[in-house]
C-alpha atoms as a PDB file:
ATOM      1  CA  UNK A   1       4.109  23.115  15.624  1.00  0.00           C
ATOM      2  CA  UNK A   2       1.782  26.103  14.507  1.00  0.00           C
ATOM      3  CA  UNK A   3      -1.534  24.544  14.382  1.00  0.00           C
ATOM      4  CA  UNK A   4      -4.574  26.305  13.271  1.00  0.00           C
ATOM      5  CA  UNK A   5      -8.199  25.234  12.743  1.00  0.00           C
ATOM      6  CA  UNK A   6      -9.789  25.656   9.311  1.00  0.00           C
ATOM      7  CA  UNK A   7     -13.782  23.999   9.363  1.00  0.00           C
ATOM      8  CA  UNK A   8     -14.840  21.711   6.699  1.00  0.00           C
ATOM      9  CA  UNK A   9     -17.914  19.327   4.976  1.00  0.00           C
ATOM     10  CA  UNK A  10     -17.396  15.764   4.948  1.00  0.00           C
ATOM     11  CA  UNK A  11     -18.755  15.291   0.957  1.00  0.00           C
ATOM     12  CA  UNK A  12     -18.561  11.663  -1.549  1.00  0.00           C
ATOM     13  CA  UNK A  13     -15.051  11.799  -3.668  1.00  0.00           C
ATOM     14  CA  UNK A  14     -14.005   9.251  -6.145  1.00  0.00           C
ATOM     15  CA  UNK A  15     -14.926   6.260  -4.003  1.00  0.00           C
ATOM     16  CA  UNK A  16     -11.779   5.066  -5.977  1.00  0.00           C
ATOM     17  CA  UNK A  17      -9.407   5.327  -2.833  1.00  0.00           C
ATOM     18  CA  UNK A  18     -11.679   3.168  -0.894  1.00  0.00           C
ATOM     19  CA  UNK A  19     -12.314   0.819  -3.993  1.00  0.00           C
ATOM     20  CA  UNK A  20     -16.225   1.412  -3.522  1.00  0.00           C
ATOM     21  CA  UNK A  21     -16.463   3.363  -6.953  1.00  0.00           C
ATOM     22  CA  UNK A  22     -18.666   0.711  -9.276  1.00  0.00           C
ATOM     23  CA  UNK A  23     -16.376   1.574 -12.756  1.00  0.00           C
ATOM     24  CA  UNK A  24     -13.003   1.576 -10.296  1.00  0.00           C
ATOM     25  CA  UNK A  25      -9.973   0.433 -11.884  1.00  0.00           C
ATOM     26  CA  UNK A  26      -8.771  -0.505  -8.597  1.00  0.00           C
ATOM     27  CA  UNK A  27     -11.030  -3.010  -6.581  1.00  0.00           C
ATOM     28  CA  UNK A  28      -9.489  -3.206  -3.739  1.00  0.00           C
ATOM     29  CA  UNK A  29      -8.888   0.921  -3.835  1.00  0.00           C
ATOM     30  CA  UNK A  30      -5.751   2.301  -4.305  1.00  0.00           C
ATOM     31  CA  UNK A  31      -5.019   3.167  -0.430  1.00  0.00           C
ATOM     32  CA  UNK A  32      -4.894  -0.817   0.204  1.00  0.00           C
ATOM     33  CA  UNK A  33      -2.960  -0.825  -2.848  1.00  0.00           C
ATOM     34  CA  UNK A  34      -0.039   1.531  -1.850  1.00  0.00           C
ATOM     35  CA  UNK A  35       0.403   0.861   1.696  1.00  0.00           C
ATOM     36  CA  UNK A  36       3.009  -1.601   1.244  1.00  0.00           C
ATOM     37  CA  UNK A  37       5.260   0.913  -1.380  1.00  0.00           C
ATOM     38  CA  UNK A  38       4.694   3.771   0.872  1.00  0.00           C
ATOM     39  CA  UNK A  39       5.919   1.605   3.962  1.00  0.00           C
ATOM     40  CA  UNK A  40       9.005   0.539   2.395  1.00  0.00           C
ATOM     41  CA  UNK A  41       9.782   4.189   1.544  1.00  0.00           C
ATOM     42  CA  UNK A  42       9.141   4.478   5.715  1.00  0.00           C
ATOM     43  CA  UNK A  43       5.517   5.734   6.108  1.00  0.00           C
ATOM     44  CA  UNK A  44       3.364   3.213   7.679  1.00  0.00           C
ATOM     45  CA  UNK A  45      -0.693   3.699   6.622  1.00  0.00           C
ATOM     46  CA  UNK A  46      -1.801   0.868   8.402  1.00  0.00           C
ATOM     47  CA  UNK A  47      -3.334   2.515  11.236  1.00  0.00           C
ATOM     48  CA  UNK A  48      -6.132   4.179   9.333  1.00  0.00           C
ATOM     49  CA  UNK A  49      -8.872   3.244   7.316  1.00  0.00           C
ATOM     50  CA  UNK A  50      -8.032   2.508   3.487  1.00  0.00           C
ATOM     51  CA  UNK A  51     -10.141   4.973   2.217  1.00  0.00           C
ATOM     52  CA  UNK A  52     -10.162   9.027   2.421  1.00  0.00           C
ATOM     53  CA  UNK A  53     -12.333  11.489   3.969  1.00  0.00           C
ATOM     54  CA  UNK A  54     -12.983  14.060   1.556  1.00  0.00           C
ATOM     55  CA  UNK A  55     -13.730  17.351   3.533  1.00  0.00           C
ATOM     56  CA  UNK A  56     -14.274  20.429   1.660  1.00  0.00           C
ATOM     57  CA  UNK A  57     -13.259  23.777   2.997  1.00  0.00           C
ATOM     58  CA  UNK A  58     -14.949  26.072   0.212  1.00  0.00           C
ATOM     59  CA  UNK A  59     -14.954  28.889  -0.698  1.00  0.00           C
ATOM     60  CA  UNK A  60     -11.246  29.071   0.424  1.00  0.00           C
ATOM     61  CA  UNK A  61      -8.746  26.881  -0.846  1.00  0.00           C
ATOM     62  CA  UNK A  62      -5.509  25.429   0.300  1.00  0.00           C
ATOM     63  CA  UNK A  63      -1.617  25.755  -0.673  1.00  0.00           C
ATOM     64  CA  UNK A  64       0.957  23.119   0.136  1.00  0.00           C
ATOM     65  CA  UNK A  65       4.223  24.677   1.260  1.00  0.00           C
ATOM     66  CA  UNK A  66       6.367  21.646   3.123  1.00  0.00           C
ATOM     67  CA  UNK A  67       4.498  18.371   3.507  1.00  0.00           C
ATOM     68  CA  UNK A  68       6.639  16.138   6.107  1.00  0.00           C
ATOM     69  CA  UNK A  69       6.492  13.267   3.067  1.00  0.00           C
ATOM     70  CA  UNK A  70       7.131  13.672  -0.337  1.00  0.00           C
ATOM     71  CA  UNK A  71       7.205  10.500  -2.752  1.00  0.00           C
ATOM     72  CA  UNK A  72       8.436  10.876  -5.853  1.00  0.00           C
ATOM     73  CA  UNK A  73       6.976   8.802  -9.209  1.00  0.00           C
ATOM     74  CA  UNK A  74       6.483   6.280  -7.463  1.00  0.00           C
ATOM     75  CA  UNK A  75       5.115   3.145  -9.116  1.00  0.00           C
ATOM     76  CA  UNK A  76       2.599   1.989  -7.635  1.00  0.00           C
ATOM     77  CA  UNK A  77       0.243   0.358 -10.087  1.00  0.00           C
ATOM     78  CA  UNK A  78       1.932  -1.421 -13.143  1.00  0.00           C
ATOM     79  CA  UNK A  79      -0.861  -0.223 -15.515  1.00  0.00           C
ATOM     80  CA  UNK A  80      -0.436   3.218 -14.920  1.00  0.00           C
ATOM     81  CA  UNK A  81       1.986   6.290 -14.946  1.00  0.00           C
ATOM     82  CA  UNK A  82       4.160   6.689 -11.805  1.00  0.00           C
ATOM     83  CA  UNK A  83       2.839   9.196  -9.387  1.00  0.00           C
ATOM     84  CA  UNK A  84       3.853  11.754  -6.851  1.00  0.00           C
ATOM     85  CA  UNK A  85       2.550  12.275  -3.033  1.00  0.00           C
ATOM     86  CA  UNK A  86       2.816  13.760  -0.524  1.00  0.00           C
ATOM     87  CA  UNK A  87       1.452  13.766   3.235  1.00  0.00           C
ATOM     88  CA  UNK A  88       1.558  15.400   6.550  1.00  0.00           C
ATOM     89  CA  UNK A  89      -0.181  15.334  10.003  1.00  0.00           C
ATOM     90  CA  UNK A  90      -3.532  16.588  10.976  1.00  0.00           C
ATOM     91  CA  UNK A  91      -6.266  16.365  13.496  1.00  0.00           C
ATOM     92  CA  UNK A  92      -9.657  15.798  12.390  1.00  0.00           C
ATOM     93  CA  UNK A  93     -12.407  17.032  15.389  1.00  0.00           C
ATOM     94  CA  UNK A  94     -15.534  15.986  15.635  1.00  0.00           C
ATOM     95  CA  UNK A  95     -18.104  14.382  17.987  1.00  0.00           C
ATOM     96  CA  UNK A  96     -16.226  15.666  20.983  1.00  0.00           C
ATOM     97  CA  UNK A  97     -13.181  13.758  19.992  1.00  0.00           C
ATOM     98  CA  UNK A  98     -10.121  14.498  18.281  1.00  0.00           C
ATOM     99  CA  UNK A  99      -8.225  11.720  15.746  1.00  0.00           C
ATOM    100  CA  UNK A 100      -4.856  11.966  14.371  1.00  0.00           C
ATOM    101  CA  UNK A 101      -4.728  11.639  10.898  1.00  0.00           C
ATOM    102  CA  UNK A 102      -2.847  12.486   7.681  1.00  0.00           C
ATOM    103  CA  UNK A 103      -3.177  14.607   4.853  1.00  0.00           C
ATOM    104  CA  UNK A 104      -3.702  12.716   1.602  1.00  0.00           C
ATOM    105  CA  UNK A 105      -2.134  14.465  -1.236  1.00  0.00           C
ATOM    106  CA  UNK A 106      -1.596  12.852  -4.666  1.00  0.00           C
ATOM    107  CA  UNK A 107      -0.017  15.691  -6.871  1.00  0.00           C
ATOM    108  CA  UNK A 108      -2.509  16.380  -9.622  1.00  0.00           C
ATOM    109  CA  UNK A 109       0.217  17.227 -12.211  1.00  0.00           C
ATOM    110  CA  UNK A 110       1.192  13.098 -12.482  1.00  0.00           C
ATOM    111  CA  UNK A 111      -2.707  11.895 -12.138  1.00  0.00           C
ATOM    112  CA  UNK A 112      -4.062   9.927 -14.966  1.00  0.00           C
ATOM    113  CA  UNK A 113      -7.619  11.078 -13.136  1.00  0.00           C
ATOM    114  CA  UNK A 114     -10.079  11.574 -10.258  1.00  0.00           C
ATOM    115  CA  UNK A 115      -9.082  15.110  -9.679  1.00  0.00           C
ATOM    116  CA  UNK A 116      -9.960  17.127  -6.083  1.00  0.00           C
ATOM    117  CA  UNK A 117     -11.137  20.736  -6.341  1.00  0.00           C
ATOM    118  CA  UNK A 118      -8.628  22.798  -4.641  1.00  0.00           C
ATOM    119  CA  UNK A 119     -11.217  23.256  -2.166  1.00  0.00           C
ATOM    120  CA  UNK A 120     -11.347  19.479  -0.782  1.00  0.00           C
ATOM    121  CA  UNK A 121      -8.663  18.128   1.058  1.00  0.00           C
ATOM    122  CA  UNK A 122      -8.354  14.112   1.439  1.00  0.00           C
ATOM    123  CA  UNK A 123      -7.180  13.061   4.616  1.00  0.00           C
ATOM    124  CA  UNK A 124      -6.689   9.605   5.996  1.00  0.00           C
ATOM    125  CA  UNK A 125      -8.098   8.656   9.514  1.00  0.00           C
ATOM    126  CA  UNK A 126      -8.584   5.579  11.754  1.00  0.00           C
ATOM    127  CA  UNK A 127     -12.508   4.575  11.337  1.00  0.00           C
ATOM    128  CA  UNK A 128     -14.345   7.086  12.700  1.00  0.00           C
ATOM    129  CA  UNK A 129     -17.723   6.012  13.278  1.00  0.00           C
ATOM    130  CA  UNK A 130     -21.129   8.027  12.495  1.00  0.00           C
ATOM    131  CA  UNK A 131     -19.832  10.312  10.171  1.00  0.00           C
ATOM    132  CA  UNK A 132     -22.169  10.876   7.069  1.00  0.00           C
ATOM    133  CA  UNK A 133     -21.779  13.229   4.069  1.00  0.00           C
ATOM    134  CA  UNK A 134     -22.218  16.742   5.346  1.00  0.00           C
ATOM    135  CA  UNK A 135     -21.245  16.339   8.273  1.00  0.00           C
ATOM    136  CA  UNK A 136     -19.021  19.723   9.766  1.00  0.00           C
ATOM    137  CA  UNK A 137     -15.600  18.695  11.414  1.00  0.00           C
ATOM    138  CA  UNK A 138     -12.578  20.758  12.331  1.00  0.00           C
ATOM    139  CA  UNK A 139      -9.520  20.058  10.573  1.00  0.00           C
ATOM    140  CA  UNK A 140      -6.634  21.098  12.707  1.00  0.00           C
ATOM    141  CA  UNK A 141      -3.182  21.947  10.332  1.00  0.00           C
ATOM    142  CA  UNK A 142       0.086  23.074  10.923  1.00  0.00           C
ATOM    143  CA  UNK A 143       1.048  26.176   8.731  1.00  0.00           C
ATOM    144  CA  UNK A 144       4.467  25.093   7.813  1.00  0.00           C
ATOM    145  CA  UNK A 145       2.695  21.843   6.028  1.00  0.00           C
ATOM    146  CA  UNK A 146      -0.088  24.326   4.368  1.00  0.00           C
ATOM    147  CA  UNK A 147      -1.944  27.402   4.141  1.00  0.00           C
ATOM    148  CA  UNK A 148      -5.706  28.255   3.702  1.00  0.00           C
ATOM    149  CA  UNK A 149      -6.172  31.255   0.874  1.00  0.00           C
END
C-alpha cells in the first residue's frame, strides 16, 4: 500500500451518526443502524465505535479515487431514500498510538442531509479515549483509496 500522512482537527459533526444530535431522526444513530446491512453485504463495523470522528484537514480537501467498499442504494432506513457508501482503511495517530480505522464516506449526491465540507473526512475508529474537539491527529491514507488537493 502507498500510505501517506495528511494532519487533521478532531471538530463536532452532525452528532446524527452517533445518535447524540437532540432533533436526530435516528436515535440510536445511523452507524448502529447500518451495521447489520453493511455486514450482510460483507463489511463487519462492529469493531469500532458507532459514531464518527469528524477530522478536518482544511484548507486542502480530499478526492476519492478507489475506496476498497462501495455500496450501492442501499436501503437502510425505510423512511428515507436509499443511499450510497463507500469505505476504506486508515490509521488514525495520536497519543503515541496508532488505531486502525475506516474511512466513512456516505456519497453526498443520494443524502437527504447532514452534509461534510469537502474538507472533513468521517472516519470510524475503536473508542479512543481522551480525544476532545480540536484535538490534532495524523490520519494515515493510502493514495489509491484518495488524494489530498
Amino acid at each position: 500500500m502507498n500510505w501517506f500522512e495528511v494532519q487533521g482537527i478532531i471538530k463536532q459533526g452532525h452528532q446524527v451518526a452517533s445518535g447524540k444530535a437532540p432533533n436526530s431522526p435516528y436515535p440510536r444513530g445511523t452507524i448502529e443502524m447500518q451495521i447489520p446491512f453493511f455486514q450482510e453485504l460483507g463489511l463487519d463495523l462492529t469493531p469500532f465505535f458507532p459514531g464518527t470522528l469528524n477530522i478536518t484537514i482544511a484548507p486542502q480537501t480530499f478526492k476519492i479515487m478507489q475506496p476498497e467498499y462501495t455500496f450501492k442504494n442501499l436501503k437502510w432506513n425505510p423512511d428515507f431514500p436509499p443511499e450510497t457508501f463507500s469505505f476504506f482503511p486508515c490509521k488514525i495517530v495520536t497519543q503515541n498510538s496508532t488505531y486502525q480505522g475506516l474511512i466513512y464516506y456516505p456519497h453526498p449526491e443520494t443524502k437527504i442531509g447532514h452534509f461534510q465540507d469537502q474538507s472533513t473526512l468521517e472516519v470510524l475508529a475503536p473508542f479512543i479515549s481522551n480525544l476532545h474537539y480540536g484535538d490534532t491527529i495524523k490520519l494515515k491514507l493510502n493514495s489509491q483509496n484518495i488524494i489530498i488537493v
